[in-house]
PDB file of N, CA and C in Angstrom:
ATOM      1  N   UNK A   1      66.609 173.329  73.843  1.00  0.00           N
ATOM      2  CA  UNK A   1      67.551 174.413  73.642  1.00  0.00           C
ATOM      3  C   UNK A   1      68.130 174.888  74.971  1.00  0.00           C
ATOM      4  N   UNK A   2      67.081 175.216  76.319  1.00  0.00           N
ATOM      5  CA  UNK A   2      68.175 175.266  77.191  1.00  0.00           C
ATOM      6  C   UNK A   2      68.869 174.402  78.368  1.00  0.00           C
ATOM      7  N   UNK A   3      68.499 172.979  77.889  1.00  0.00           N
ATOM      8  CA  UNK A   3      69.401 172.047  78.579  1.00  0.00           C
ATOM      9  C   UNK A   3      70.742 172.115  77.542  1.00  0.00           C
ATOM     10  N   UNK A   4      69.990 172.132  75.955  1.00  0.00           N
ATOM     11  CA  UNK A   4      72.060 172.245  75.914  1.00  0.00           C
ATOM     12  C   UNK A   4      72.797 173.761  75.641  1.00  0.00           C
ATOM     13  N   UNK A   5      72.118 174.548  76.550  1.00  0.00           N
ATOM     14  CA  UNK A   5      72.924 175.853  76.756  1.00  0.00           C
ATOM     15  C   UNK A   5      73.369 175.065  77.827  1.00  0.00           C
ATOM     16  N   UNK A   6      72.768 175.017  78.968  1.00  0.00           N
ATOM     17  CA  UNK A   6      73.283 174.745  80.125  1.00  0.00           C
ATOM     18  C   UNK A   6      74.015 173.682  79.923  1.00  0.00           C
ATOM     19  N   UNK A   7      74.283 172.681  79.428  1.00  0.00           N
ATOM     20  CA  UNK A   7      75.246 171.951  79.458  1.00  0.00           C
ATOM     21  C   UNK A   7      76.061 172.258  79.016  1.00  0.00           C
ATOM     22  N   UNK A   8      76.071 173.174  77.867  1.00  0.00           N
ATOM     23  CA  UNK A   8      77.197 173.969  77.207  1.00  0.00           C
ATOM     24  C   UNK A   8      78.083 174.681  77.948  1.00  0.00           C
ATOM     25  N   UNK A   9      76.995 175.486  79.203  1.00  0.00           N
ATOM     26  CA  UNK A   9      77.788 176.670  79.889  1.00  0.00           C
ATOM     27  C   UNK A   9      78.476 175.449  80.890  1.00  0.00           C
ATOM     28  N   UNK A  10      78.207 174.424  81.595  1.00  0.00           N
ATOM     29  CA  UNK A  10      79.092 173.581  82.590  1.00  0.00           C
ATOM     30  C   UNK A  10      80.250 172.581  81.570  1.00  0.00           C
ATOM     31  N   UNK A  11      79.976 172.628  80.535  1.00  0.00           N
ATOM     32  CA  UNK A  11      81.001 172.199  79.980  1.00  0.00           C
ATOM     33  C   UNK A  11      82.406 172.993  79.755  1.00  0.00           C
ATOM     34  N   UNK A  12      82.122 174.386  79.378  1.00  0.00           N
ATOM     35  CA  UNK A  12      82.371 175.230  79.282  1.00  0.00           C
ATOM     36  C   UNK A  12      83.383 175.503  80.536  1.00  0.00           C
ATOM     37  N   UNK A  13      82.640 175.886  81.374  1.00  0.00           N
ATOM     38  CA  UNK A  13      83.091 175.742  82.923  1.00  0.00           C
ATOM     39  C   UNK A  13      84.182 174.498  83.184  1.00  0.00           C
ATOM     40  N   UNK A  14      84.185 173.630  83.045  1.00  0.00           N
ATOM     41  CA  UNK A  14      84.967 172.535  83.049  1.00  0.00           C
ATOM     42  C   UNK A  14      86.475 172.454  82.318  1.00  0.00           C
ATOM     43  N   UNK A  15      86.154 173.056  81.195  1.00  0.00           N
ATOM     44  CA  UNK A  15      87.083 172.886  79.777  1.00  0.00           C
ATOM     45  C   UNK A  15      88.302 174.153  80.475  1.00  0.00           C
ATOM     46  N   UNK A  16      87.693 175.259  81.002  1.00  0.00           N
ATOM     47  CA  UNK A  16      88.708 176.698  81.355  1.00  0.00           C
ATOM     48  C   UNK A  16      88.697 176.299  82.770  1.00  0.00           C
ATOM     49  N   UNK A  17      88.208 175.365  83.636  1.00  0.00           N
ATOM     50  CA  UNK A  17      89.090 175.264  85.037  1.00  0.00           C
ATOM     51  C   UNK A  17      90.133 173.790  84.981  1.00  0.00           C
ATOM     52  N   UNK A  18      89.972 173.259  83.756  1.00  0.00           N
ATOM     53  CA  UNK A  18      90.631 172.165  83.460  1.00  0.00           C
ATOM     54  C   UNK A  18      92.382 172.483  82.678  1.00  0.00           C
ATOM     55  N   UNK A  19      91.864 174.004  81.972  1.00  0.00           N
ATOM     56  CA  UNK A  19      93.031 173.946  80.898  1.00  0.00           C
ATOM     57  C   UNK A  19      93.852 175.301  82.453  1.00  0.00           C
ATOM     58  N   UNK A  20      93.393 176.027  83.256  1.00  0.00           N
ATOM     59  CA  UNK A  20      93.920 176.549  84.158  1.00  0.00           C
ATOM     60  C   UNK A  20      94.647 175.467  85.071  1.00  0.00           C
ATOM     61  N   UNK A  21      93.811 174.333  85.889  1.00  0.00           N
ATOM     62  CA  UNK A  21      94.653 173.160  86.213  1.00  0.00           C
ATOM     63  C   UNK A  21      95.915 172.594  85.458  1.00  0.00           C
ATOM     64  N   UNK A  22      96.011 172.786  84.351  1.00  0.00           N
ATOM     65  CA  UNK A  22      96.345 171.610  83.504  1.00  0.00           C
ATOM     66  C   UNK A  22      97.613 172.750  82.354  1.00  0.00           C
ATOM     67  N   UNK A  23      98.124 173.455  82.722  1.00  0.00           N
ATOM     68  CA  UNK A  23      98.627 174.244  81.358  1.00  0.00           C
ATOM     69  C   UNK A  23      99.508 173.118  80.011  1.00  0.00           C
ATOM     70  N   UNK A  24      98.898 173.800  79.144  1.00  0.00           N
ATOM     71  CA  UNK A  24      99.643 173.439  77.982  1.00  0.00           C
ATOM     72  C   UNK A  24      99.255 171.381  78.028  1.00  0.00           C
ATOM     73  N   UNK A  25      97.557 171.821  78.571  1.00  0.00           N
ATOM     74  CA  UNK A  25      97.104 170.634  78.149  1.00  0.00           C
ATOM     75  C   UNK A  25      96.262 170.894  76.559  1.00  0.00           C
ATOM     76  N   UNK A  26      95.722 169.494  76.000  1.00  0.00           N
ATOM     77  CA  UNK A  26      94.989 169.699  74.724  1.00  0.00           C
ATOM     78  C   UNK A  26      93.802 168.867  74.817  1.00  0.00           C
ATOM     79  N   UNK A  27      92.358 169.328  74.337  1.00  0.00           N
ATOM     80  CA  UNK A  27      91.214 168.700  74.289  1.00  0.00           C
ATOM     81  C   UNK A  27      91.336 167.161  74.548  1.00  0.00           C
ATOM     82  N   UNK A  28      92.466 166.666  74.106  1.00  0.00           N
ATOM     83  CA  UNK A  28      92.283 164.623  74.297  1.00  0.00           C
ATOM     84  C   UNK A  28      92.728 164.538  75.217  1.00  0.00           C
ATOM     85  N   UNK A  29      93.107 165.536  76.150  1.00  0.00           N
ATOM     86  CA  UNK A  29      93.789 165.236  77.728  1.00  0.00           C
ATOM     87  C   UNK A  29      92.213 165.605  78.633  1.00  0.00           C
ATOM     88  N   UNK A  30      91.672 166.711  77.935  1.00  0.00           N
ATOM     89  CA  UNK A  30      90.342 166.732  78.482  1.00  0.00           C
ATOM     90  C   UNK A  30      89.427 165.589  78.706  1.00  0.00           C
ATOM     91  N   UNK A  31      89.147 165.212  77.310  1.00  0.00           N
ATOM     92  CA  UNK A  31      88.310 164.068  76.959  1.00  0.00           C
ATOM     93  C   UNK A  31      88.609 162.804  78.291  1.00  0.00           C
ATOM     94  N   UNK A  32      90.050 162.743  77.673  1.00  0.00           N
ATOM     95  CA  UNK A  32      90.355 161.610  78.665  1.00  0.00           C
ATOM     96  C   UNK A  32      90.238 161.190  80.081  1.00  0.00           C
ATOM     97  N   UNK A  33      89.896 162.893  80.814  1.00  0.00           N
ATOM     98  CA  UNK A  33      89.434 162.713  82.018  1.00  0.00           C
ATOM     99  C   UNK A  33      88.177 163.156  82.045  1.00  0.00           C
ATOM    100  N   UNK A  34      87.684 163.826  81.540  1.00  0.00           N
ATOM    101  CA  UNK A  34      86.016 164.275  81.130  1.00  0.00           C
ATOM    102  C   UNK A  34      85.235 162.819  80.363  1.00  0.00           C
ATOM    103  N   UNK A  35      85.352 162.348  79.653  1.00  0.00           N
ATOM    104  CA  UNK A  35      84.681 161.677  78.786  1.00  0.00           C
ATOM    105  C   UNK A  35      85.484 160.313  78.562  1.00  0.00           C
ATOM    106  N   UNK A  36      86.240 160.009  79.512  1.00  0.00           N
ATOM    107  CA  UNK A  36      87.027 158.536  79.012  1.00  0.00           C
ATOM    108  C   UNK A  36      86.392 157.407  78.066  1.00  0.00           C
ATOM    109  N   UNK A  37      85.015 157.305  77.543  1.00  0.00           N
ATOM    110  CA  UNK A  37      84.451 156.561  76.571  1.00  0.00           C
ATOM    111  C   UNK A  37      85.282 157.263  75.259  1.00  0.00           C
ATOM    112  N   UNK A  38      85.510 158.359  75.169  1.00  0.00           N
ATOM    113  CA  UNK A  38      85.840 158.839  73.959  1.00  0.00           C
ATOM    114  C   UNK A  38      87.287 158.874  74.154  1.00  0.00           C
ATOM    115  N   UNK A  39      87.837 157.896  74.691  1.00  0.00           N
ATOM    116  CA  UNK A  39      89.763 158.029  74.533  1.00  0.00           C
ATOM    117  C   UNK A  39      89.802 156.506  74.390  1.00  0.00           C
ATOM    118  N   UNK A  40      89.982 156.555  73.481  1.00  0.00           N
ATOM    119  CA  UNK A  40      90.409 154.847  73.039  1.00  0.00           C
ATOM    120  C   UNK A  40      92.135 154.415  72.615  1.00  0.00           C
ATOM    121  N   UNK A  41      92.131 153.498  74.361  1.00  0.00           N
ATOM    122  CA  UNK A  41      93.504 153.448  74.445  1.00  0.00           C
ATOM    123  C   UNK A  41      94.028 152.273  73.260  1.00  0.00           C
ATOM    124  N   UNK A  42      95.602 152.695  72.716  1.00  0.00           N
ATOM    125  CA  UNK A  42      95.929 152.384  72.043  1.00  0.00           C
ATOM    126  C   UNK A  42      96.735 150.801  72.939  1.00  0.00           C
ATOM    127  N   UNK A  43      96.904 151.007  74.009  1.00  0.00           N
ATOM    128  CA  UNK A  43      97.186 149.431  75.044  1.00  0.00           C
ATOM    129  C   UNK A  43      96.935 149.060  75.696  1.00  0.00           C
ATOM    130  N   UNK A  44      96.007 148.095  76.369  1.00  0.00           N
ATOM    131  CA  UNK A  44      95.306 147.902  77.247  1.00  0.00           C
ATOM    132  C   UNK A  44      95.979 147.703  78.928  1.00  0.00           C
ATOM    133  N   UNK A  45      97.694 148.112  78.575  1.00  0.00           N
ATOM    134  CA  UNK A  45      98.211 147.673  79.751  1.00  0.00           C
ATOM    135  C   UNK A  45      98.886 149.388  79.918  1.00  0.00           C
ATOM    136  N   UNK A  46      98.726 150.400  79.635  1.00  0.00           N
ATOM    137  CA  UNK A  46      98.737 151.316  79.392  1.00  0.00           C
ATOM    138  C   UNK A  46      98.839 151.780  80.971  1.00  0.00           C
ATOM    139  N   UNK A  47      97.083 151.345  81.276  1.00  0.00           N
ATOM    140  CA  UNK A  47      96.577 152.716  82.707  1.00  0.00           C
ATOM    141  C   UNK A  47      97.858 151.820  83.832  1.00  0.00           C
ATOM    142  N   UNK A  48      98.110 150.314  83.763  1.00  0.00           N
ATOM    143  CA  UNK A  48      98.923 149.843  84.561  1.00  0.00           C
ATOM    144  C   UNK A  48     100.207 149.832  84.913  1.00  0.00           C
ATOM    145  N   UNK A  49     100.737 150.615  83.890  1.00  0.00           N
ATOM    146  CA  UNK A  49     102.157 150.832  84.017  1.00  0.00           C
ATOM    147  C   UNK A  49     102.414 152.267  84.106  1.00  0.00           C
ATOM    148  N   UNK A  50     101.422 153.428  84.017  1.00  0.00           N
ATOM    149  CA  UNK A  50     101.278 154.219  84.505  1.00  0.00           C
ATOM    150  C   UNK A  50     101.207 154.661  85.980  1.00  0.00           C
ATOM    151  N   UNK A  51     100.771 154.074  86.729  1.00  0.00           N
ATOM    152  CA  UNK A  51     100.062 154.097  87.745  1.00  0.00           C
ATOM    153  C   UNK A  51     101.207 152.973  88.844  1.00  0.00           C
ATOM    154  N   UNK A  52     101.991 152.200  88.334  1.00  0.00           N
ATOM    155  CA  UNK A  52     102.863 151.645  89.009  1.00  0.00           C
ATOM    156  C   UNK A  52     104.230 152.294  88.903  1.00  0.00           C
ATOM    157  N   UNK A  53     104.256 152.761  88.175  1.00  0.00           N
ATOM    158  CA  UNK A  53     105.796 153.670  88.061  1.00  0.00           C
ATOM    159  C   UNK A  53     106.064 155.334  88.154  1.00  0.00           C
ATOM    160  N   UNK A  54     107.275 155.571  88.866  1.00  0.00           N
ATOM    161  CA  UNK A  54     106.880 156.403  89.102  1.00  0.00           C
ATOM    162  C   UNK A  54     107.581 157.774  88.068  1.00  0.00           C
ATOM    163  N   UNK A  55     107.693 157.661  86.984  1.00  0.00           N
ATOM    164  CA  UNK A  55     107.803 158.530  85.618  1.00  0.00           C
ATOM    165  C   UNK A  55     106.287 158.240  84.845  1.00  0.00           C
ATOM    166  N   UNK A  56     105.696 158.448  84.719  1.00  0.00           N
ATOM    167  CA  UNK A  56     104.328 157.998  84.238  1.00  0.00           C
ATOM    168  C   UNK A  56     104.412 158.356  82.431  1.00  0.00           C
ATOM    169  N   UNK A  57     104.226 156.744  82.100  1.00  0.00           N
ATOM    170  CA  UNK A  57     104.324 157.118  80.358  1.00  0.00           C
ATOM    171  C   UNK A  57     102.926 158.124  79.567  1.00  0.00           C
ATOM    172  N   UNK A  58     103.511 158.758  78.779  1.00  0.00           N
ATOM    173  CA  UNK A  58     102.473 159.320  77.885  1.00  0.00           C
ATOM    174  C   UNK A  58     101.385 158.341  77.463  1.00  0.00           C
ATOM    175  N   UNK A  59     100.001 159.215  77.690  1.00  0.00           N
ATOM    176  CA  UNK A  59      99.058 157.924  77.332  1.00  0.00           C
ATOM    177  C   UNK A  59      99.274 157.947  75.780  1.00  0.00           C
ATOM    178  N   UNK A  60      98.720 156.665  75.049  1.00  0.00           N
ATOM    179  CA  UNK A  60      98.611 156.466  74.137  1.00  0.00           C
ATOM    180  C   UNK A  60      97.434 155.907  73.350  1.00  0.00           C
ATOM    181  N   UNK A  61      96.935 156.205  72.337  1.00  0.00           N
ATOM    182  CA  UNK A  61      95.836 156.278  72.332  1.00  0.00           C
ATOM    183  C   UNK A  61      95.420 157.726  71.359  1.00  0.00           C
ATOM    184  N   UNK A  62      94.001 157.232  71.134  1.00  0.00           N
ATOM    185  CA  UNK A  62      93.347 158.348  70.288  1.00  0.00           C
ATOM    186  C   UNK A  62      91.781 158.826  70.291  1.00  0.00           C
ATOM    187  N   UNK A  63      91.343 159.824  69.960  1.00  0.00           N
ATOM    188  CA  UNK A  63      90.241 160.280  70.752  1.00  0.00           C
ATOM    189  C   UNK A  63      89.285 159.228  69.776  1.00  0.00           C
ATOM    190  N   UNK A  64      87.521 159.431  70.100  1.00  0.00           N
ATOM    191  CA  UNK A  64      86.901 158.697  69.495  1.00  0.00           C
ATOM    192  C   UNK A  64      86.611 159.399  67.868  1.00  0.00           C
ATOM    193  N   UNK A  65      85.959 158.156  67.580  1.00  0.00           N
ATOM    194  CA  UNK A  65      84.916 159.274  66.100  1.00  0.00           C
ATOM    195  C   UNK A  65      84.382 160.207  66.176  1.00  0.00           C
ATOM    196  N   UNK A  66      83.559 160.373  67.615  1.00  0.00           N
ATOM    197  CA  UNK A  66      82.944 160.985  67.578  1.00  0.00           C
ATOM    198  C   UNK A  66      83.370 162.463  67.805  1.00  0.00           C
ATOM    199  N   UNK A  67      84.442 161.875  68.793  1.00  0.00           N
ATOM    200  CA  UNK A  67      85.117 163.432  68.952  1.00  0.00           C
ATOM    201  C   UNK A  67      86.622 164.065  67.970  1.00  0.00           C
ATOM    202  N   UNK A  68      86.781 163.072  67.319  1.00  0.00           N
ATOM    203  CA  UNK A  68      87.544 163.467  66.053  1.00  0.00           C
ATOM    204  C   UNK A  68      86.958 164.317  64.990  1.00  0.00           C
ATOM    205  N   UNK A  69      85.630 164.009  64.593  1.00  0.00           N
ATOM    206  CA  UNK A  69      84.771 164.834  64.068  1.00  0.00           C
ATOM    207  C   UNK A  69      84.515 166.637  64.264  1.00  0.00           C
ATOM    208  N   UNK A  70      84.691 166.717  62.549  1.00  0.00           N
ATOM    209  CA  UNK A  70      85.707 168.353  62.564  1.00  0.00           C
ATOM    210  C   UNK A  70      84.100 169.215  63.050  1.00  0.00           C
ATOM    211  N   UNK A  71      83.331 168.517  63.032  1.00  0.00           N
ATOM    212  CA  UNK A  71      82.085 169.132  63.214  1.00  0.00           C
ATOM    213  C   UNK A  71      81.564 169.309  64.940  1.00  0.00           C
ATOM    214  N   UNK A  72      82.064 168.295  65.648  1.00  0.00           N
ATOM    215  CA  UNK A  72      81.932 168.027  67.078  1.00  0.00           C
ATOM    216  C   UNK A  72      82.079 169.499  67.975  1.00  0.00           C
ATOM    217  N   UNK A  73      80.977 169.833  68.570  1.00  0.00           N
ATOM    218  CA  UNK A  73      81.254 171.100  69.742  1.00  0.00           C
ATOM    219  C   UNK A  73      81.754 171.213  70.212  1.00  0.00           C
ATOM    220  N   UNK A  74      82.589 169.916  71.237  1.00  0.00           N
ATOM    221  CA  UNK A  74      83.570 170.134  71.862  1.00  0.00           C
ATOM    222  C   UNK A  74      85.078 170.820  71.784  1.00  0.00           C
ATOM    223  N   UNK A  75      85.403 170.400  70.159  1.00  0.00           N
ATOM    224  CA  UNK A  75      86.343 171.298  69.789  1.00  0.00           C
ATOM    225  C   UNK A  75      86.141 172.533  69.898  1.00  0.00           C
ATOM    226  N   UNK A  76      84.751 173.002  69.658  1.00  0.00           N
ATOM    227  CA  UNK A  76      84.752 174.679  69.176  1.00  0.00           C
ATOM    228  C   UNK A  76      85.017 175.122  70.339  1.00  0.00           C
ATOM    229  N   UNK A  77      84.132 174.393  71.454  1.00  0.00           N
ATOM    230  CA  UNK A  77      84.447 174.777  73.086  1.00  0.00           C
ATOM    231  C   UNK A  77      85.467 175.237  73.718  1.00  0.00           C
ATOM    232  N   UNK A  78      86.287 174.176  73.409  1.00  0.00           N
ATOM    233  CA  UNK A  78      87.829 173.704  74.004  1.00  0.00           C
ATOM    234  C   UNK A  78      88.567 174.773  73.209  1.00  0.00           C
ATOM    235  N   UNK A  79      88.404 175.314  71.932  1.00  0.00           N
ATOM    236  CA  UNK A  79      89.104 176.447  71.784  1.00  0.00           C
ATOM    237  C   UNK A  79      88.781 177.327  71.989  1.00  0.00           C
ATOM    238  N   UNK A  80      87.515 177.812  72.584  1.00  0.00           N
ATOM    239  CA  UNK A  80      87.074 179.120  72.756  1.00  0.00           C
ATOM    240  C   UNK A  80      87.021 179.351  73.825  1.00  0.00           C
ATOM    241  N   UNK A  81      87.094 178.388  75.127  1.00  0.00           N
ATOM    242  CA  UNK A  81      86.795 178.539  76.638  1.00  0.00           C
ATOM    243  C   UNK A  81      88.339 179.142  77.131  1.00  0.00           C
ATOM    244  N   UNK A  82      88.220 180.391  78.043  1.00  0.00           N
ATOM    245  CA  UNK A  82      89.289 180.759  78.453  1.00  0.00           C
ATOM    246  C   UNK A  82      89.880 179.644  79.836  1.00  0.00           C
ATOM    247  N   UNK A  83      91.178 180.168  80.115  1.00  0.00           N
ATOM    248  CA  UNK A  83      91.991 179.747  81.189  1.00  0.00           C
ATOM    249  C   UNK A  83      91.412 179.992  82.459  1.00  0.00           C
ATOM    250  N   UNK A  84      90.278 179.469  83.048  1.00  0.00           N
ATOM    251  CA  UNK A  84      90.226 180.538  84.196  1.00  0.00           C
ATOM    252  C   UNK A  84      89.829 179.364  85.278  1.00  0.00           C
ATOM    253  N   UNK A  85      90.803 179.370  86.179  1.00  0.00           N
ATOM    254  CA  UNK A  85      89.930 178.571  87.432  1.00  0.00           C
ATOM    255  C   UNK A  85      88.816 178.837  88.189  1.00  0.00           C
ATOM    256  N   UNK A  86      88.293 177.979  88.599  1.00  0.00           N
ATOM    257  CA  UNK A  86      86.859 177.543  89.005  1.00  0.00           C
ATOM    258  C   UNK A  86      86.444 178.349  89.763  1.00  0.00           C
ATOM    259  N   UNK A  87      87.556 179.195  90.783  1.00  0.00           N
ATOM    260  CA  UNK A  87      87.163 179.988  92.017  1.00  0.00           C
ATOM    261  C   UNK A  87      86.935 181.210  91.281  1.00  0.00           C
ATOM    262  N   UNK A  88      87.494 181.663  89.990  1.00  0.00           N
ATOM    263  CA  UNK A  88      87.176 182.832  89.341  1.00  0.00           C
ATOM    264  C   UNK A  88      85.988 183.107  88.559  1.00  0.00           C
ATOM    265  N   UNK A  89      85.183 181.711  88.453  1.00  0.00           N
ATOM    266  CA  UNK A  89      84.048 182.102  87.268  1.00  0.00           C
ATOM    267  C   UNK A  89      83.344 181.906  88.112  1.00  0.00           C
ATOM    268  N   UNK A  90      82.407 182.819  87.115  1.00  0.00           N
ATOM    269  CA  UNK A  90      80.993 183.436  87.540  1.00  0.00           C
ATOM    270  C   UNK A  90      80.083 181.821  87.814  1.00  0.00           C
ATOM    271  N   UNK A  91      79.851 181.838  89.060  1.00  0.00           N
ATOM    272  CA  UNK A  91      78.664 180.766  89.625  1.00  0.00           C
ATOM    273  C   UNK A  91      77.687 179.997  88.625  1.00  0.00           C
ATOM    274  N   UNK A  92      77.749 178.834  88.183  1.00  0.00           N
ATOM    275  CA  UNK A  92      76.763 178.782  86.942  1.00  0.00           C
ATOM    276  C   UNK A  92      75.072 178.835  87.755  1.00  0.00           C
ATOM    277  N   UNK A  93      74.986 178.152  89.236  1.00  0.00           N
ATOM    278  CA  UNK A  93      74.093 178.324  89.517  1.00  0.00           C
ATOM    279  C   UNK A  93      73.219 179.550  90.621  1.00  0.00           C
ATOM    280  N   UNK A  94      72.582 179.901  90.022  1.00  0.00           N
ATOM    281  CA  UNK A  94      72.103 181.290  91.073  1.00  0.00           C
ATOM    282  C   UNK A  94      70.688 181.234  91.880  1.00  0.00           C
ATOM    283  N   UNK A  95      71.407 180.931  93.400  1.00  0.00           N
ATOM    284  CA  UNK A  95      70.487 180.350  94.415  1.00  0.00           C
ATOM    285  C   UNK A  95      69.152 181.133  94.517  1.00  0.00           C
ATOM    286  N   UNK A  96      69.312 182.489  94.812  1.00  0.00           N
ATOM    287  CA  UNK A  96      67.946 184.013  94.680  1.00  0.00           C
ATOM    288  C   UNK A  96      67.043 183.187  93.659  1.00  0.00           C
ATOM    289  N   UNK A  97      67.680 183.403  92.320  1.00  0.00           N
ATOM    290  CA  UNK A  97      66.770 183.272  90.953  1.00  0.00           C
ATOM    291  C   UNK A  97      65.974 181.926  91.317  1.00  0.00           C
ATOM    292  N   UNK A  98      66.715 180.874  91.786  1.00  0.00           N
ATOM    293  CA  UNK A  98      65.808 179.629  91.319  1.00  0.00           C
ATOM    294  C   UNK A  98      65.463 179.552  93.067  1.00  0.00           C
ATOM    295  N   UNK A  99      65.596 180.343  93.822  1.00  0.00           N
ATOM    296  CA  UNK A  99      64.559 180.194  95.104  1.00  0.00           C
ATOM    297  C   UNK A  99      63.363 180.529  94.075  1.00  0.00           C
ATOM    298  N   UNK A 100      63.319 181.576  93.896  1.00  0.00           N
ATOM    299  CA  UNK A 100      62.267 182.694  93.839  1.00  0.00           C
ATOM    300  C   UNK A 100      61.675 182.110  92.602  1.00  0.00           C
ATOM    301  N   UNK A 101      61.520 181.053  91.639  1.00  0.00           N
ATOM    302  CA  UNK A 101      61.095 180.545  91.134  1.00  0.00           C
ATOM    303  C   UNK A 101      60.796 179.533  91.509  1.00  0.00           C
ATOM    304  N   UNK A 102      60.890 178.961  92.888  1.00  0.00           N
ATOM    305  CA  UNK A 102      60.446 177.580  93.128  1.00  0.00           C
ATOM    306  C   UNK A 102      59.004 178.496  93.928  1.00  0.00           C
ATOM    307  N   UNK A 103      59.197 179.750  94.985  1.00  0.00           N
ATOM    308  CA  UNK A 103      58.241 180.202  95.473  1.00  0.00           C
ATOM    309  C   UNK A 103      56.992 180.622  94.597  1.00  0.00           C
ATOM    310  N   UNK A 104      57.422 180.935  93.539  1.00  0.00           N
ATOM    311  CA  UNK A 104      56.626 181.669  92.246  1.00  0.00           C
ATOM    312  C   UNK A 104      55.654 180.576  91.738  1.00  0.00           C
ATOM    313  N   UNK A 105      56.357 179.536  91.710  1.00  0.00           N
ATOM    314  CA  UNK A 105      55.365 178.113  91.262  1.00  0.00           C
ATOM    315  C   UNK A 105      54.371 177.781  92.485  1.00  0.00           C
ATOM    316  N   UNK A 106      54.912 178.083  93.854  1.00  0.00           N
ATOM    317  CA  UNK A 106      54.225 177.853  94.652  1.00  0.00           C
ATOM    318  C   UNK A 106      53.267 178.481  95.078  1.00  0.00           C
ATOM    319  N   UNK A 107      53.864 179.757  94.805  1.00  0.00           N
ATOM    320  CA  UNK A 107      51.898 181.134  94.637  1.00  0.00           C
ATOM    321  C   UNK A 107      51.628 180.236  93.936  1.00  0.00           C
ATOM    322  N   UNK A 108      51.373 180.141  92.952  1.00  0.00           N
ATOM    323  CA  UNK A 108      50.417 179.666  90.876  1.00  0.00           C
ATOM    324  C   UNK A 108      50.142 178.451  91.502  1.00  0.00           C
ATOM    325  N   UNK A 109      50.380 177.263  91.874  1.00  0.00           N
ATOM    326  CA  UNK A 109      49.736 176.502  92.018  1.00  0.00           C
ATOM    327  C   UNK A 109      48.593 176.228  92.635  1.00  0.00           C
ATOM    328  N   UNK A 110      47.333 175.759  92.305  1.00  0.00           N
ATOM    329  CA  UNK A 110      46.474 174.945  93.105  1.00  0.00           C
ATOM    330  C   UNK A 110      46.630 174.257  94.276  1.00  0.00           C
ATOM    331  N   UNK A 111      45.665 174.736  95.739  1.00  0.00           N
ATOM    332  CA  UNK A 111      46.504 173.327  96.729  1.00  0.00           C
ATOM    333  C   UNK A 111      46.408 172.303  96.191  1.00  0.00           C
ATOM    334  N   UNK A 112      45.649 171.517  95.842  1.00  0.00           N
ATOM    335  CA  UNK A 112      45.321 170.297  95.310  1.00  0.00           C
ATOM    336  C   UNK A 112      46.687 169.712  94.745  1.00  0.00           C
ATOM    337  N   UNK A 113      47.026 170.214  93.754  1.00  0.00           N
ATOM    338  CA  UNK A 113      48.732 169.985  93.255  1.00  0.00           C
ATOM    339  C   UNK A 113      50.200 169.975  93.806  1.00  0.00           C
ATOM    340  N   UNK A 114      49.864 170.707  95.162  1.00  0.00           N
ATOM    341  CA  UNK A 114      51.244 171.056  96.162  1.00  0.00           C
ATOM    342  C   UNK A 114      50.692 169.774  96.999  1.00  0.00           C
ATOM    343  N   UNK A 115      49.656 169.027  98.008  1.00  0.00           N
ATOM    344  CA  UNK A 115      49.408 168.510  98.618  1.00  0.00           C
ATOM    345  C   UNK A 115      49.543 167.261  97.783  1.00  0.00           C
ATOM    346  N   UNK A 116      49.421 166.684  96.602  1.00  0.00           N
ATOM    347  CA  UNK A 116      49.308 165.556  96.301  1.00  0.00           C
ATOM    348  C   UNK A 116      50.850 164.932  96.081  1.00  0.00           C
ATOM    349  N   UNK A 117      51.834 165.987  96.474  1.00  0.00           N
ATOM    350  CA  UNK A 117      53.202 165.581  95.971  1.00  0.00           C
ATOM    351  C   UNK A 117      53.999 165.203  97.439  1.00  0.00           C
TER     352      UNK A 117
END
């Protein structure tokens, strides 16, 4: 349960500094750079004529099953995560808290257990 909060909250994080980068992008523009297994291009000569010219065609293509699926989190995510770039959200990781829990393990432990590592 809280590896997939936490993956939730950096996904999360990702989805609102992506759609702030990106305005008037949509979840399969996400996917496609987040999760490219789940964008299944509709031409395999697609990324190459993109990338050589310089008007760049609309990709084409469609997300996977998995993420087509009306049930999939990512949707709920992707609509619920605000606009906000990366420099504005709150830090997912907090250096104090997880010092002070690495020291905390290190009172509680046995030497025997700190020395054998």
């Amino acid at each position: 349960a809280i590896r997939l909060k936490m993956q939730s909250d950096m996904l999360v994080s990702d989805m609102s500094a992506f759609k702030a980068a990106n305005p008037g992008s949509c979840l399969a523009d996400f996917v496609r750079w987040h999760s490219p297994r789940d964008w299944i291009s509709s031409d395999p000569c697609d990324e190459r004529v993109r990338k050589g010219s310089k008007h760049p065609l609309a990709p084409t293509g469609r997300l996977s099953e998995r993420m087509r699926n009306e049930g999939n989190a990512w949707r709920t995510l992707w609509r619920d995560s605000p606009r906000l770039p990366a420099s504005r959200q709150k830090p997912l990781f907090d250096p104090i808290k997880e010092g002070e829990k690495a020291l905390h393990h290190l009172e509680q432990a046995p030497p025997p257990e700190i020395f054998a590592q």
